[in-house]
N, C-alpha and C. Protein backbone atom coordinates (compact mmCIF):
# COMPACT_ATOMS: atom_id res chain seq x y z
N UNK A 1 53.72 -21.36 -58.93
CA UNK A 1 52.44 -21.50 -58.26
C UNK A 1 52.33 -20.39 -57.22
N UNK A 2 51.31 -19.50 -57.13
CA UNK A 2 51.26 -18.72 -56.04
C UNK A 2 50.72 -19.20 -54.87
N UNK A 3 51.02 -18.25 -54.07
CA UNK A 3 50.69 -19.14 -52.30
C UNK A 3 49.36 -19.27 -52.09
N UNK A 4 48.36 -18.95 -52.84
CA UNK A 4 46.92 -19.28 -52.43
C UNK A 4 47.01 -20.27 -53.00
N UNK A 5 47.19 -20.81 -53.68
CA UNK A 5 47.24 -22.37 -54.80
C UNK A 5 47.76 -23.27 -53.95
N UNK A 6 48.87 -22.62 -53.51
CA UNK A 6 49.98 -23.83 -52.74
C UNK A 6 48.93 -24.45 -51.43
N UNK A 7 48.44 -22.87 -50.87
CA UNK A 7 47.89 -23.37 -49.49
C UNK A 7 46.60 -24.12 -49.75
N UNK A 8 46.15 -23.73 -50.88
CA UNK A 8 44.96 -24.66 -51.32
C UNK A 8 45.21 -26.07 -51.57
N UNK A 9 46.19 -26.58 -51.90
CA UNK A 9 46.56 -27.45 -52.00
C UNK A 9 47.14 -28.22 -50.76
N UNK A 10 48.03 -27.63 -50.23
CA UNK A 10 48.19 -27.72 -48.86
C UNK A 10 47.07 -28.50 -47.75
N UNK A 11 46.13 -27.75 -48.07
CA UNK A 11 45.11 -27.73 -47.18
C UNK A 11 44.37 -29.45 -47.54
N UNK A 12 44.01 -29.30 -48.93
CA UNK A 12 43.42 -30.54 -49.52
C UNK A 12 44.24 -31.75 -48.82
N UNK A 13 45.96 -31.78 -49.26
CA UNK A 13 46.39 -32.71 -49.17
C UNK A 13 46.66 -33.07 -47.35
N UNK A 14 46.13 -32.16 -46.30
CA UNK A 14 45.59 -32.20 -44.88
C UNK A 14 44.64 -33.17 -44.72
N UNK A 15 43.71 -32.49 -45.08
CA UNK A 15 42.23 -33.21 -44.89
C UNK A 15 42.52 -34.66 -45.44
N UNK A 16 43.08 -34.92 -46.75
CA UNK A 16 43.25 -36.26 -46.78
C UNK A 16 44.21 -37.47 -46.30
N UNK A 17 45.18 -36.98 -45.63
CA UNK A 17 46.35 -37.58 -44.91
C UNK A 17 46.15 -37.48 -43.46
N UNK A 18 45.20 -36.79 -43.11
CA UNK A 18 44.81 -36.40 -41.39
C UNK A 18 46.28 -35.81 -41.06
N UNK A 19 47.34 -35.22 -42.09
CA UNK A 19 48.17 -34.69 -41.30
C UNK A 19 47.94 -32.88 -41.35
N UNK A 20 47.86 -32.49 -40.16
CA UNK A 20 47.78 -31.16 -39.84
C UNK A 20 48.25 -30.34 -41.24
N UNK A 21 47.79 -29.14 -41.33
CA UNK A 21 48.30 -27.95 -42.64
C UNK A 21 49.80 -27.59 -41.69
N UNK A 22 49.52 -27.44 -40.72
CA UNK A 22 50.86 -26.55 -40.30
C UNK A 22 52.12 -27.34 -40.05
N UNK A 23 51.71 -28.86 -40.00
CA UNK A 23 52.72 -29.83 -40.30
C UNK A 23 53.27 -29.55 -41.81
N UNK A 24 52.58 -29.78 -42.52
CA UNK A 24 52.91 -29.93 -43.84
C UNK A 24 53.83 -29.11 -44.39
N UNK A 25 53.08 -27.61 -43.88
CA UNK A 25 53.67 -26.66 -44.06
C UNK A 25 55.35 -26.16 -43.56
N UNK A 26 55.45 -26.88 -42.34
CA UNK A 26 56.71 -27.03 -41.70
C UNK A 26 57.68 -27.75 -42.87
N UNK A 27 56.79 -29.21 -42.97
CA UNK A 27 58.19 -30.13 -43.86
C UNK A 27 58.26 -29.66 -44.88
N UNK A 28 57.41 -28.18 -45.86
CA UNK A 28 57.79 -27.16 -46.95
C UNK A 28 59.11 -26.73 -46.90
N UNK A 29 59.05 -26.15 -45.79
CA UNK A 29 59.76 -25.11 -45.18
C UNK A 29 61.11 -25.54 -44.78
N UNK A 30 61.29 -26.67 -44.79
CA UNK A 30 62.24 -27.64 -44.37
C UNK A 30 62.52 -27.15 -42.46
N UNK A 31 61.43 -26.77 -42.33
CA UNK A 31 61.29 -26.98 -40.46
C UNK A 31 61.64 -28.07 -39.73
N UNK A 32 60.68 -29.41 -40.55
CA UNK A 32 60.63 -30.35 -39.87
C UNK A 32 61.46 -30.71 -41.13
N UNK A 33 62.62 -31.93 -39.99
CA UNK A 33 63.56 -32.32 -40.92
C UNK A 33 63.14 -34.16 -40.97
N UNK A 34 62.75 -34.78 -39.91
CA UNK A 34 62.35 -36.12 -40.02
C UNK A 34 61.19 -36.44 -39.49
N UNK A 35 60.04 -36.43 -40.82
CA UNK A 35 58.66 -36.87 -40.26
C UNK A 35 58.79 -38.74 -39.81
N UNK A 36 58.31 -38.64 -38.87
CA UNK A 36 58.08 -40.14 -38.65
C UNK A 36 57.13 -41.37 -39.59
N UNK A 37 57.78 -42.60 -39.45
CA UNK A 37 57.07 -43.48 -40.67
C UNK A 37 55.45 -43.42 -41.21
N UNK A 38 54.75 -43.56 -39.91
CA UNK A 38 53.36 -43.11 -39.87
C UNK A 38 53.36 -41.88 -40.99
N UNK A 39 53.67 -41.08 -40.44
CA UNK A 39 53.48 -39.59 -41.20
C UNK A 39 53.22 -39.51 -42.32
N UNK A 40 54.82 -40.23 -42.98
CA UNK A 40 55.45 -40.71 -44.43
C UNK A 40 54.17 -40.74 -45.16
N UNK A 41 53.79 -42.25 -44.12
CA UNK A 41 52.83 -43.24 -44.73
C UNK A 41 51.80 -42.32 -45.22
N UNK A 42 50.71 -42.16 -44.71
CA UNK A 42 49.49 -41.03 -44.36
C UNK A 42 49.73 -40.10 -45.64
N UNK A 43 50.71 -39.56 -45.95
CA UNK A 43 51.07 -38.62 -46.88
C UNK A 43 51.16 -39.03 -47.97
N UNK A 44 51.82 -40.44 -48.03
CA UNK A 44 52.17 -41.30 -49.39
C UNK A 44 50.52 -41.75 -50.38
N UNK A 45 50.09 -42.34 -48.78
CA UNK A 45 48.56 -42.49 -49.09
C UNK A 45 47.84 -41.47 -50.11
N UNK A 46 47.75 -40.45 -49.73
CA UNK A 46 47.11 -39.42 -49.82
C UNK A 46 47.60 -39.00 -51.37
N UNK A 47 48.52 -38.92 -51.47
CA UNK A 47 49.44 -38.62 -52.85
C UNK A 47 49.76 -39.43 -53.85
N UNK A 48 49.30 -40.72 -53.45
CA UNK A 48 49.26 -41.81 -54.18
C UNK A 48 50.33 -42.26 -54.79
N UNK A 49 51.23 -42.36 -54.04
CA UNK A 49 52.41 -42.42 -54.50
C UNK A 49 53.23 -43.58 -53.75
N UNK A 50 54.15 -44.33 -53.79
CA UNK A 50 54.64 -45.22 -52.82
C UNK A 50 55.93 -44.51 -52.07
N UNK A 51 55.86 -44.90 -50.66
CA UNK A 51 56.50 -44.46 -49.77
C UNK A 51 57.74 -43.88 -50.12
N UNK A 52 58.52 -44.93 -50.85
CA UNK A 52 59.70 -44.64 -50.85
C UNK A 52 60.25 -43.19 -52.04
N UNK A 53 59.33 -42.88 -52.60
CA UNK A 53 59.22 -41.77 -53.50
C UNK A 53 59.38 -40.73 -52.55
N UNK A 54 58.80 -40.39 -51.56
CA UNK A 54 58.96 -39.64 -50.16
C UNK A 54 60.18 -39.42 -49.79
N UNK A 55 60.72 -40.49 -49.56
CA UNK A 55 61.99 -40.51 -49.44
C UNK A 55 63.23 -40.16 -49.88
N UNK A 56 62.97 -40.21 -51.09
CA UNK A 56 64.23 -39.96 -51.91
C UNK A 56 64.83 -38.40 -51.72
């Protein structure tokens, strides 16, 4: 996938999790090493996926 795709995507999956792009972009990057449960959640939401898939 090239990085306009990614960030496009990126961006989408922002707007629908209310979590920041540059968050997201961090836990890519393996910046951020432990998003908090909220976060998880919000993201799981968004991705439609159940939490613990996140996790693994």
């Amino acid at each position: 996938m090239d990085a306009s795709r990614a960030g496009t995507l990126a961006a989408q999956l922002a707007r629908k999790s209310s979590v920041t792009q540059g968050y997201i972009a961090k836990l890519e990057l393996g910046m951020k090493k432990n998003p908090s449960l909220p976060t998880i959640k919000k993201l799981a939401r968004a991705l439609g996926v159940p939490v613990t898939e996140l996790l693994e």
